[in-house]
C-alpha atoms as a PDB file:
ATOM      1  CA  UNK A   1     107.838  78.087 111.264  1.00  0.00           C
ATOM      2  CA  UNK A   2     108.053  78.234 107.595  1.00  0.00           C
ATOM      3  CA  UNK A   3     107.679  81.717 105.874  1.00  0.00           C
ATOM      4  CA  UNK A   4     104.751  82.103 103.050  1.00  0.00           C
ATOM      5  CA  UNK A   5     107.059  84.031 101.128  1.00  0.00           C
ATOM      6  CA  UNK A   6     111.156  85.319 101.861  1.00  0.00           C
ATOM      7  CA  UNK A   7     112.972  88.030  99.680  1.00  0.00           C
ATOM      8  CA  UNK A   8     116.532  89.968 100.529  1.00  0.00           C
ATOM      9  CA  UNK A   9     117.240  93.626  99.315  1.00  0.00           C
ATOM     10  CA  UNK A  10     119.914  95.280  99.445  1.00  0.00           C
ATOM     11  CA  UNK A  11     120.025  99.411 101.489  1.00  0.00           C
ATOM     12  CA  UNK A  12     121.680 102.214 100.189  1.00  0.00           C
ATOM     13  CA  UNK A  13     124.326 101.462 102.639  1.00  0.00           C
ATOM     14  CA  UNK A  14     125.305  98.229 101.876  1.00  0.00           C
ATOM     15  CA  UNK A  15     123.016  96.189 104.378  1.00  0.00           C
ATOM     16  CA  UNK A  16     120.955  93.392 103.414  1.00  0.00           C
ATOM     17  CA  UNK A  17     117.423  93.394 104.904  1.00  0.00           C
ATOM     18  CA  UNK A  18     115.271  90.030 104.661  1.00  0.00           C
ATOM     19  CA  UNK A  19     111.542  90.145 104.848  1.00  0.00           C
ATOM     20  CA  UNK A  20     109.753  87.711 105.601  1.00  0.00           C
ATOM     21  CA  UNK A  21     105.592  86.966 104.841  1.00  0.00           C
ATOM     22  CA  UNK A  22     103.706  84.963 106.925  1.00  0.00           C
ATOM     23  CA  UNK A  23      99.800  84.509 105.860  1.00  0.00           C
ATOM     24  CA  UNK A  24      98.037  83.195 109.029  1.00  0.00           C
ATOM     25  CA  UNK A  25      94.645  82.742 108.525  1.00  0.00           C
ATOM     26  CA  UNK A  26      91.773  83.916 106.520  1.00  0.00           C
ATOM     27  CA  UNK A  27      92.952  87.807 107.255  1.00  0.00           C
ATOM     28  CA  UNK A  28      96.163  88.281 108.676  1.00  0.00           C
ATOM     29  CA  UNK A  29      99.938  88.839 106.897  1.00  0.00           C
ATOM     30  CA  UNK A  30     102.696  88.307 109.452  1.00  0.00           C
ATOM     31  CA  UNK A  31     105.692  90.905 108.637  1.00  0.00           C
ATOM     32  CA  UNK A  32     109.011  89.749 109.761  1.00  0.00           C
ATOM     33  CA  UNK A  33     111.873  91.941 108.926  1.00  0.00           C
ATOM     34  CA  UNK A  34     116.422  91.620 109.503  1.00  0.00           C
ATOM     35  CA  UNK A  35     118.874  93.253 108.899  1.00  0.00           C
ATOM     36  CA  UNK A  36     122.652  91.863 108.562  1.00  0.00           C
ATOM     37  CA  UNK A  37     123.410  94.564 110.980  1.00  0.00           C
ATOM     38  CA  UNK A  38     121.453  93.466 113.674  1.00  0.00           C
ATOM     39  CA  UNK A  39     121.293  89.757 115.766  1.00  0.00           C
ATOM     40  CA  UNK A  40     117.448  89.766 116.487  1.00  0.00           C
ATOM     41  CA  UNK A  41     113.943  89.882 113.936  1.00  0.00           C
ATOM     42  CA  UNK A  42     111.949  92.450 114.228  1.00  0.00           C
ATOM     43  CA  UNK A  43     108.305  91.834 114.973  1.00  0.00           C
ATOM     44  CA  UNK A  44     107.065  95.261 115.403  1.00  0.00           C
ATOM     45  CA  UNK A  45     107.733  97.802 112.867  1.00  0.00           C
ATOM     46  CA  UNK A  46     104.957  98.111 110.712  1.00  0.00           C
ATOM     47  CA  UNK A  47     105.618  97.511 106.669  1.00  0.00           C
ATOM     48  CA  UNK A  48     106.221 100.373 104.689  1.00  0.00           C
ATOM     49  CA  UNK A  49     104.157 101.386 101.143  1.00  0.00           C
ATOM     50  CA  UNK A  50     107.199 100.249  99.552  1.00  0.00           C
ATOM     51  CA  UNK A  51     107.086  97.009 101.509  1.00  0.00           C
ATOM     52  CA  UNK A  52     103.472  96.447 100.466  1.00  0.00           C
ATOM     53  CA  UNK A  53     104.500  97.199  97.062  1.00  0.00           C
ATOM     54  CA  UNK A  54     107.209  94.968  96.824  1.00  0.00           C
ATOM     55  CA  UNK A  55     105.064  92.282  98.532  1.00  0.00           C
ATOM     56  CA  UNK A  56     102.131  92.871  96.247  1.00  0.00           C
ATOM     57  CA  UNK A  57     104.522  92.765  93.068  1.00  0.00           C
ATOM     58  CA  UNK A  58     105.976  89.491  94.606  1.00  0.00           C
ATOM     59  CA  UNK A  59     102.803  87.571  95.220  1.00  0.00           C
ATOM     60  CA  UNK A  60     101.358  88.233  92.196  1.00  0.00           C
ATOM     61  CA  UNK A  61     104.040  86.794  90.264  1.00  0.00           C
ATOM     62  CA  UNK A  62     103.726  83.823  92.138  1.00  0.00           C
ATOM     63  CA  UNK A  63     100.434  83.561  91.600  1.00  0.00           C
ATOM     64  CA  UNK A  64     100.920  83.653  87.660  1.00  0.00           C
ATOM     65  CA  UNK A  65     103.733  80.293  88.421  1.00  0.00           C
ATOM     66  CA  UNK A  66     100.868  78.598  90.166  1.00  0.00           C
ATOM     67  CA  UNK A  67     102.794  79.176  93.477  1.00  0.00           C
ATOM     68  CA  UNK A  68     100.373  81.087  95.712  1.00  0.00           C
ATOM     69  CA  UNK A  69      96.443  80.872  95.882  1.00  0.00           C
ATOM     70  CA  UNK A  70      94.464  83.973  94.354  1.00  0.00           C
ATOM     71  CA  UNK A  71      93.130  83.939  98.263  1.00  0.00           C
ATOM     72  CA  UNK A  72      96.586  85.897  99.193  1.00  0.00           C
ATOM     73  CA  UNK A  73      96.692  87.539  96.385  1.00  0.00           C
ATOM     74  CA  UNK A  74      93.354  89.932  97.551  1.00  0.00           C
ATOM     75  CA  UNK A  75      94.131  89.795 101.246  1.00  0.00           C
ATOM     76  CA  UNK A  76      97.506  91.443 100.134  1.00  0.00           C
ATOM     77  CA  UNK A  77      95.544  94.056  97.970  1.00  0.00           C
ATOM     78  CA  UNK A  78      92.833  94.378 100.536  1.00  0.00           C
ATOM     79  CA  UNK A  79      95.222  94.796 103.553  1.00  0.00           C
ATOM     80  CA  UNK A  80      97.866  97.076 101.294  1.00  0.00           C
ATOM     81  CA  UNK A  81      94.656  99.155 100.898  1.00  0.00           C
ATOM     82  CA  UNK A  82      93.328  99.316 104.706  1.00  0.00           C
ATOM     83  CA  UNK A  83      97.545 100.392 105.539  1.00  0.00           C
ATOM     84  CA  UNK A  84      97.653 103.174 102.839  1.00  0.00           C
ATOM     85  CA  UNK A  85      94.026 104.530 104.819  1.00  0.00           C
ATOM     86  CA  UNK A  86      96.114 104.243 108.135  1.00  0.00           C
END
């Protein structure tokens, strides 16, 4: 499966965590997240409002290169919004 969208940051303690952005759909974002620590993707922890951030910053930059529809750019806004409710 392709990813929508890949970036790698680095932690505080020298790890590098990829995430990876899936859009599936008309309203669904699939988070995928490693860390050079670890052997396996996680699936299951839910993004972070830094994550969202990052991912919102990301997406609309893209959007400005003609890289990504303006269709992701509100599901990420309207989705970042529903999370921060959560």
């Amino acid at each position: 499966m392709k990813a929508d969208l890949e970036w790698v940051e680095k932690l505080e303690n020298r790890v590098k965590r990829t995430v990876r952005i899936t859009f599936e759909g008309h309203d669904k974002i699939k988070w995928q997240f490693k860390r050079s620590d670890e052997e396996f993707w996680d699936y299951d922890t839910p993004p972070s409002a830094d994550d969202w951030e990052a991912l919102e910053e990301k997406i609309d930059a893209l959007y400005h290169r003609r890289r990504q529809p303006y269709k992701h750019v509100e599901l990420v806004k309207k989705l970042r919004k529903e999370a921060a409710q959560n």
